[in-house]
PDB file of N, CA and C in Angstrom:
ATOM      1  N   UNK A   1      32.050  16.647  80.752  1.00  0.00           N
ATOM      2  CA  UNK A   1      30.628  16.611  81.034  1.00  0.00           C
ATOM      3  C   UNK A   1      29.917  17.571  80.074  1.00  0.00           C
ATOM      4  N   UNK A   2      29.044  16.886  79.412  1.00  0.00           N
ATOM      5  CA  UNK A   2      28.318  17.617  78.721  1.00  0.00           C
ATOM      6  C   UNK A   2      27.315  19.575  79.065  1.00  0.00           C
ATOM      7  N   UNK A   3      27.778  19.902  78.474  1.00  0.00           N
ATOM      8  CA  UNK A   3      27.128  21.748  78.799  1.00  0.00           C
ATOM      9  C   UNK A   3      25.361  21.441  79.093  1.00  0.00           C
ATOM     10  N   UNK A   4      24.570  21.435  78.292  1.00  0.00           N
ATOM     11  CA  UNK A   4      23.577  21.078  77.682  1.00  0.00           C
ATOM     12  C   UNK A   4      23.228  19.536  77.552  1.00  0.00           C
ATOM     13  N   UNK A   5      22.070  19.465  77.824  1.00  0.00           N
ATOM     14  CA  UNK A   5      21.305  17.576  77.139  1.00  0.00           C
ATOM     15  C   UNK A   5      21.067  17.702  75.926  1.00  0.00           C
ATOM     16  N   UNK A   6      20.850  18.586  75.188  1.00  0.00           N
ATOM     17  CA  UNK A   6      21.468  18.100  73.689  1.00  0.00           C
ATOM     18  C   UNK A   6      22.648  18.063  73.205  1.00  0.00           C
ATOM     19  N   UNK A   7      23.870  18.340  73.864  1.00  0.00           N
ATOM     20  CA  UNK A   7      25.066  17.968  73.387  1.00  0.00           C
ATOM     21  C   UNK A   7      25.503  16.277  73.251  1.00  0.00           C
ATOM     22  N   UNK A   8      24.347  15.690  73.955  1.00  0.00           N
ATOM     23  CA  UNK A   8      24.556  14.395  74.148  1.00  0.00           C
ATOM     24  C   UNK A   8      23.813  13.423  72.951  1.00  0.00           C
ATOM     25  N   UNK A   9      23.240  14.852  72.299  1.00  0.00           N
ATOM     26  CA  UNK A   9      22.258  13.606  71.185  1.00  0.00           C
ATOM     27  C   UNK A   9      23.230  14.109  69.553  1.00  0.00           C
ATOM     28  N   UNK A  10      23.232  13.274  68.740  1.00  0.00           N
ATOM     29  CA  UNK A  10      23.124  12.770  67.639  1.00  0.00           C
ATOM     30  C   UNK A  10      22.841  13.891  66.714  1.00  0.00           C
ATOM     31  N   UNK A  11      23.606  14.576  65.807  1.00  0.00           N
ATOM     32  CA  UNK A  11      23.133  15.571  64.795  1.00  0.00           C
ATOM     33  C   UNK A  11      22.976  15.612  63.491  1.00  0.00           C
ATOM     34  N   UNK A  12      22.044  16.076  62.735  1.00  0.00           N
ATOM     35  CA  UNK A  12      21.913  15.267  61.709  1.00  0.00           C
ATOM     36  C   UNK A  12      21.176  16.578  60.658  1.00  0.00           C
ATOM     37  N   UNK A  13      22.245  16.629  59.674  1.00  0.00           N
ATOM     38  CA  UNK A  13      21.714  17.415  58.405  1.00  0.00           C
ATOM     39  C   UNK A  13      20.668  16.888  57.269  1.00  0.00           C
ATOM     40  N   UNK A  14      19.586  18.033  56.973  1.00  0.00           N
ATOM     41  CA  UNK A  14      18.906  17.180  56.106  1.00  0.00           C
ATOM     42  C   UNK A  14      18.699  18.051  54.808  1.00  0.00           C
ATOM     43  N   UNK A  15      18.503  18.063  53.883  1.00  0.00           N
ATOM     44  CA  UNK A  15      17.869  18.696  53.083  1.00  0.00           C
ATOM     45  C   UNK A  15      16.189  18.876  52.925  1.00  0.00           C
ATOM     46  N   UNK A  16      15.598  19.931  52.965  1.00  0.00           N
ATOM     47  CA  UNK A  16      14.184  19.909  52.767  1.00  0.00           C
ATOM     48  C   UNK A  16      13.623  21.237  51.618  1.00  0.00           C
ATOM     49  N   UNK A  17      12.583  20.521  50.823  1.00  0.00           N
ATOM     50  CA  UNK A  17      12.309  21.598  50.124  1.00  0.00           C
ATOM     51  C   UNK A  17      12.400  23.222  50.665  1.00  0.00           C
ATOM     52  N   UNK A  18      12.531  24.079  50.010  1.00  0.00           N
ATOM     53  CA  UNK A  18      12.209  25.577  50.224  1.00  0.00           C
ATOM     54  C   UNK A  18      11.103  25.904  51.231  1.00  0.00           C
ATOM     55  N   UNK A  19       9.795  25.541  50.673  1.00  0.00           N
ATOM     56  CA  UNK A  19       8.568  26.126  51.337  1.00  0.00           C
ATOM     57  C   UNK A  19       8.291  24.974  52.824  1.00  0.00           C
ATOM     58  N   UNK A  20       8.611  23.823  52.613  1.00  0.00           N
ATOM     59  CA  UNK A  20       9.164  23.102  53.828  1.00  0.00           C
ATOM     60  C   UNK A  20       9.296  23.948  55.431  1.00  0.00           C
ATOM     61  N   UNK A  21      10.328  24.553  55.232  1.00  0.00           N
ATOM     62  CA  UNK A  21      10.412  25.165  56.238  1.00  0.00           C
ATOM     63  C   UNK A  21       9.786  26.181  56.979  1.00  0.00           C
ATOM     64  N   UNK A  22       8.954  27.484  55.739  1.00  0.00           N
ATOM     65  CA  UNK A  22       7.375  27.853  56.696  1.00  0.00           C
ATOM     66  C   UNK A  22       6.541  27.205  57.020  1.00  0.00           C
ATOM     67  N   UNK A  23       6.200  25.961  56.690  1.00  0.00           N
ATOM     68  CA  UNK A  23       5.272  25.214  56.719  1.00  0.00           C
ATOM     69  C   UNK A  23       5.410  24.633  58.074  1.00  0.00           C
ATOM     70  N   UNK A  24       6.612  24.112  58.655  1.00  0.00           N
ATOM     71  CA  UNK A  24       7.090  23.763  59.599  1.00  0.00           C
ATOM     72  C   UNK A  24       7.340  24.744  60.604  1.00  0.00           C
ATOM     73  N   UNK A  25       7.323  25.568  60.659  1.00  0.00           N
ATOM     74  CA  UNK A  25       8.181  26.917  61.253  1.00  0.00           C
ATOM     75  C   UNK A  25       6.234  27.179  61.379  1.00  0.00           C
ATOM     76  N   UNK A  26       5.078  27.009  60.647  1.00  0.00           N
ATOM     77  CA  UNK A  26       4.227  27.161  61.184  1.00  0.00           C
ATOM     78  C   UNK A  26       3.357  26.684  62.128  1.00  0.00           C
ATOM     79  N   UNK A  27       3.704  25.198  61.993  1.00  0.00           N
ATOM     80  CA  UNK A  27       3.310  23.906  62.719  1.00  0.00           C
ATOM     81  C   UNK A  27       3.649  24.004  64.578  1.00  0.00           C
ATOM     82  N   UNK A  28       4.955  24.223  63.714  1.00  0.00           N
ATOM     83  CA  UNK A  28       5.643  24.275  65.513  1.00  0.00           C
ATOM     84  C   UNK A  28       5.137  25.463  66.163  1.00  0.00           C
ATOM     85  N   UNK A  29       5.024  26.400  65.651  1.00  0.00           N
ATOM     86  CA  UNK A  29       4.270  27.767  66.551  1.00  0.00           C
ATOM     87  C   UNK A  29       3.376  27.104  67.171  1.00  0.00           C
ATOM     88  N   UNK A  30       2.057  26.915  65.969  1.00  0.00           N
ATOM     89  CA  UNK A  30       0.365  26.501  66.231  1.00  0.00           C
ATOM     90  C   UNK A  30       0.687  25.069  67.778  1.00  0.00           C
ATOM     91  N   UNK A  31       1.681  24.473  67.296  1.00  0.00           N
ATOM     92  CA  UNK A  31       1.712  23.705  68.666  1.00  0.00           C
ATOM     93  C   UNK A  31       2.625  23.906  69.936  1.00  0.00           C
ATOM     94  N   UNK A  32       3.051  25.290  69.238  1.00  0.00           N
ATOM     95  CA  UNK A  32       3.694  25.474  70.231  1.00  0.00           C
ATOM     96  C   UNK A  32       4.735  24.391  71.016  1.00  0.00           C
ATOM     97  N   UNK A  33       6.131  24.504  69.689  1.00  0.00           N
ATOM     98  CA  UNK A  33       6.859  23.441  69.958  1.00  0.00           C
ATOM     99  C   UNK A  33       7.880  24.148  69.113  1.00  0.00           C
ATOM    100  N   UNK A  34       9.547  23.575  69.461  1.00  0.00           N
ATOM    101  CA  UNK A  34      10.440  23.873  68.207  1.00  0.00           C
ATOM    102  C   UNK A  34      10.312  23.407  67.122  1.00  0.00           C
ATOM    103  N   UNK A  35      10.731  24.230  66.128  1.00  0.00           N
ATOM    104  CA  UNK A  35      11.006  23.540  64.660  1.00  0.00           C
ATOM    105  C   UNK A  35      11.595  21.727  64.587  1.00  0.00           C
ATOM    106  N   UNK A  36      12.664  21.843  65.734  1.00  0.00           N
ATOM    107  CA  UNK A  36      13.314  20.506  66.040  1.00  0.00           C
ATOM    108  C   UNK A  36      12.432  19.744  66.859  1.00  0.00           C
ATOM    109  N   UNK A  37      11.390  20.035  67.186  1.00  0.00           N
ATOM    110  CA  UNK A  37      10.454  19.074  68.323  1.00  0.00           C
ATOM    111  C   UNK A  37       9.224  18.640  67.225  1.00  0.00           C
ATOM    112  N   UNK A  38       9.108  19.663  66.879  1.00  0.00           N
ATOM    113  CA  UNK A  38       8.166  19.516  65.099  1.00  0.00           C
ATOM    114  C   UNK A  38       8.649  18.705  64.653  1.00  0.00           C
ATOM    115  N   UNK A  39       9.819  18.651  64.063  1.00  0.00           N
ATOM    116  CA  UNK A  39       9.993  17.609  63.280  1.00  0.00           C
ATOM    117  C   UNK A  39      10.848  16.253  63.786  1.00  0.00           C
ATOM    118  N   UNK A  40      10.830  16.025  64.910  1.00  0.00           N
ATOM    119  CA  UNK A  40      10.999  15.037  65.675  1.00  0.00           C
ATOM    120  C   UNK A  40       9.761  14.204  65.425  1.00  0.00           C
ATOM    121  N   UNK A  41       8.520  14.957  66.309  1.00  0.00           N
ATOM    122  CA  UNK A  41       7.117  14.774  65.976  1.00  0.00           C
ATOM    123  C   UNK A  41       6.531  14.173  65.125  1.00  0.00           C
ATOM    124  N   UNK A  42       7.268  14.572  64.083  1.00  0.00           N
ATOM    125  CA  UNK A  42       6.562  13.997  62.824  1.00  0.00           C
ATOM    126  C   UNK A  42       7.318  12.532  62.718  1.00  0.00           C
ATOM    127  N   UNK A  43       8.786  12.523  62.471  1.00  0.00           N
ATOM    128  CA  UNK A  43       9.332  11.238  62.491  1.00  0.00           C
ATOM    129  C   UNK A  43       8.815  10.263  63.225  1.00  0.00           C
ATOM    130  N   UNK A  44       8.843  10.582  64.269  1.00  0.00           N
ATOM    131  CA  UNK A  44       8.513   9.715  65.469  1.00  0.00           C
ATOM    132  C   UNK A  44       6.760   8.770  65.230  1.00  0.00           C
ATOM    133  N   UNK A  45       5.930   9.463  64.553  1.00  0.00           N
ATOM    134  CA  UNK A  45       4.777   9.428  64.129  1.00  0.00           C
ATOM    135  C   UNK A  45       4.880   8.368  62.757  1.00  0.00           C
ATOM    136  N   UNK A  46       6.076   8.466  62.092  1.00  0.00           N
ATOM    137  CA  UNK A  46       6.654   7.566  61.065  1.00  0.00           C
ATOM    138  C   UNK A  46       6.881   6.196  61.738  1.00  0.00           C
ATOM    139  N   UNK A  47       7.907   6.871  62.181  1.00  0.00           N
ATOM    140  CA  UNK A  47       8.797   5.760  62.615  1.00  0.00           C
ATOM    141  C   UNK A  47       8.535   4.598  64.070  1.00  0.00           C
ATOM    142  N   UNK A  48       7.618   5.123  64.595  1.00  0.00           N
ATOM    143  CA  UNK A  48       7.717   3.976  65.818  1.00  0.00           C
ATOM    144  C   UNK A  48       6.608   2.722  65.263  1.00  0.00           C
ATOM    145  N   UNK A  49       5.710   2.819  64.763  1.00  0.00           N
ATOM    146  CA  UNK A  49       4.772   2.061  64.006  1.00  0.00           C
ATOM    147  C   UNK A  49       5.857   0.938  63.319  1.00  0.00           C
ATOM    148  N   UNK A  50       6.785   1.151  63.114  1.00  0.00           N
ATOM    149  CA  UNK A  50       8.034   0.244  62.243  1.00  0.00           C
ATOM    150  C   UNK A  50       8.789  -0.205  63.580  1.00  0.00           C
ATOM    151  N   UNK A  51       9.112   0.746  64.723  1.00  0.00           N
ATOM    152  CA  UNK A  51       9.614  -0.013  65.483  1.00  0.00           C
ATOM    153  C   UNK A  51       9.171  -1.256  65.827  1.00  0.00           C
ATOM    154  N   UNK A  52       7.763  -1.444  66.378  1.00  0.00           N
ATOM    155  CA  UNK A  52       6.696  -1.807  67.142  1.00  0.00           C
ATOM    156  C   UNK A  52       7.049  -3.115  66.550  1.00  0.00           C
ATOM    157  N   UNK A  53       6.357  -3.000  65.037  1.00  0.00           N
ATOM    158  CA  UNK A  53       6.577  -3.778  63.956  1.00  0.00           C
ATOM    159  C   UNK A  53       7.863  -4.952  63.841  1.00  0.00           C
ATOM    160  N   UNK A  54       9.012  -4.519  64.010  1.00  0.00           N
ATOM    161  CA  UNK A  54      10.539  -5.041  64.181  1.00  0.00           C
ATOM    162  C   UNK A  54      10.636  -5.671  65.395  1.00  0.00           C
ATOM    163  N   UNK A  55       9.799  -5.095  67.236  1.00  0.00           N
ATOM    164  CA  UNK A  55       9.953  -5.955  68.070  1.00  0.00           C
ATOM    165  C   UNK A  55       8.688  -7.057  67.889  1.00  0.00           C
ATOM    166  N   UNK A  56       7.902  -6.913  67.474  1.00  0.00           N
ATOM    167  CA  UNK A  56       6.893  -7.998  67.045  1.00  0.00           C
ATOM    168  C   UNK A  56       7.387  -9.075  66.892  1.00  0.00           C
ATOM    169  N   UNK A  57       8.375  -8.980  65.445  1.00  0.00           N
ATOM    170  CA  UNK A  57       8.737  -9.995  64.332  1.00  0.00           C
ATOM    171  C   UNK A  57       9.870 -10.613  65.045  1.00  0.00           C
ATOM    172  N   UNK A  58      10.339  -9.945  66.020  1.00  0.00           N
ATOM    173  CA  UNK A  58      11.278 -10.609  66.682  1.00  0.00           C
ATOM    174  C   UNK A  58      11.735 -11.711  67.358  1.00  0.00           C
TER     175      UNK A  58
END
């Protein structure tokens, strides 16, 4: 049985520019969110517009 509910998700290395990460590390403060909820945030803001898109066409 999993310790934690994120032991149950998916991990994933990325590379990001240098200054990337204050930038982000500032974001998430101002919203008062993790770095990892930040940039969830942002994907998610990418990416579901394409989901949407894919069950459409379906």
């Amino acid at each position: 049985m999993p310790e934690y509910p994120s032991d149950q998700l998916g991990r994933f290395q990325i590379r990001l520019p240098t200054d990337w990460r204050d930038t982000i590390k500032a974001l998430a403060a101002k919203n008062r969110r993790s770095m990892n909820a930040e940039i969830l945030a942002a994907l998610e803001g990418h990416v579901q517009p394409h989901q949407r898109e894919d069950q459409t066409a379906a």
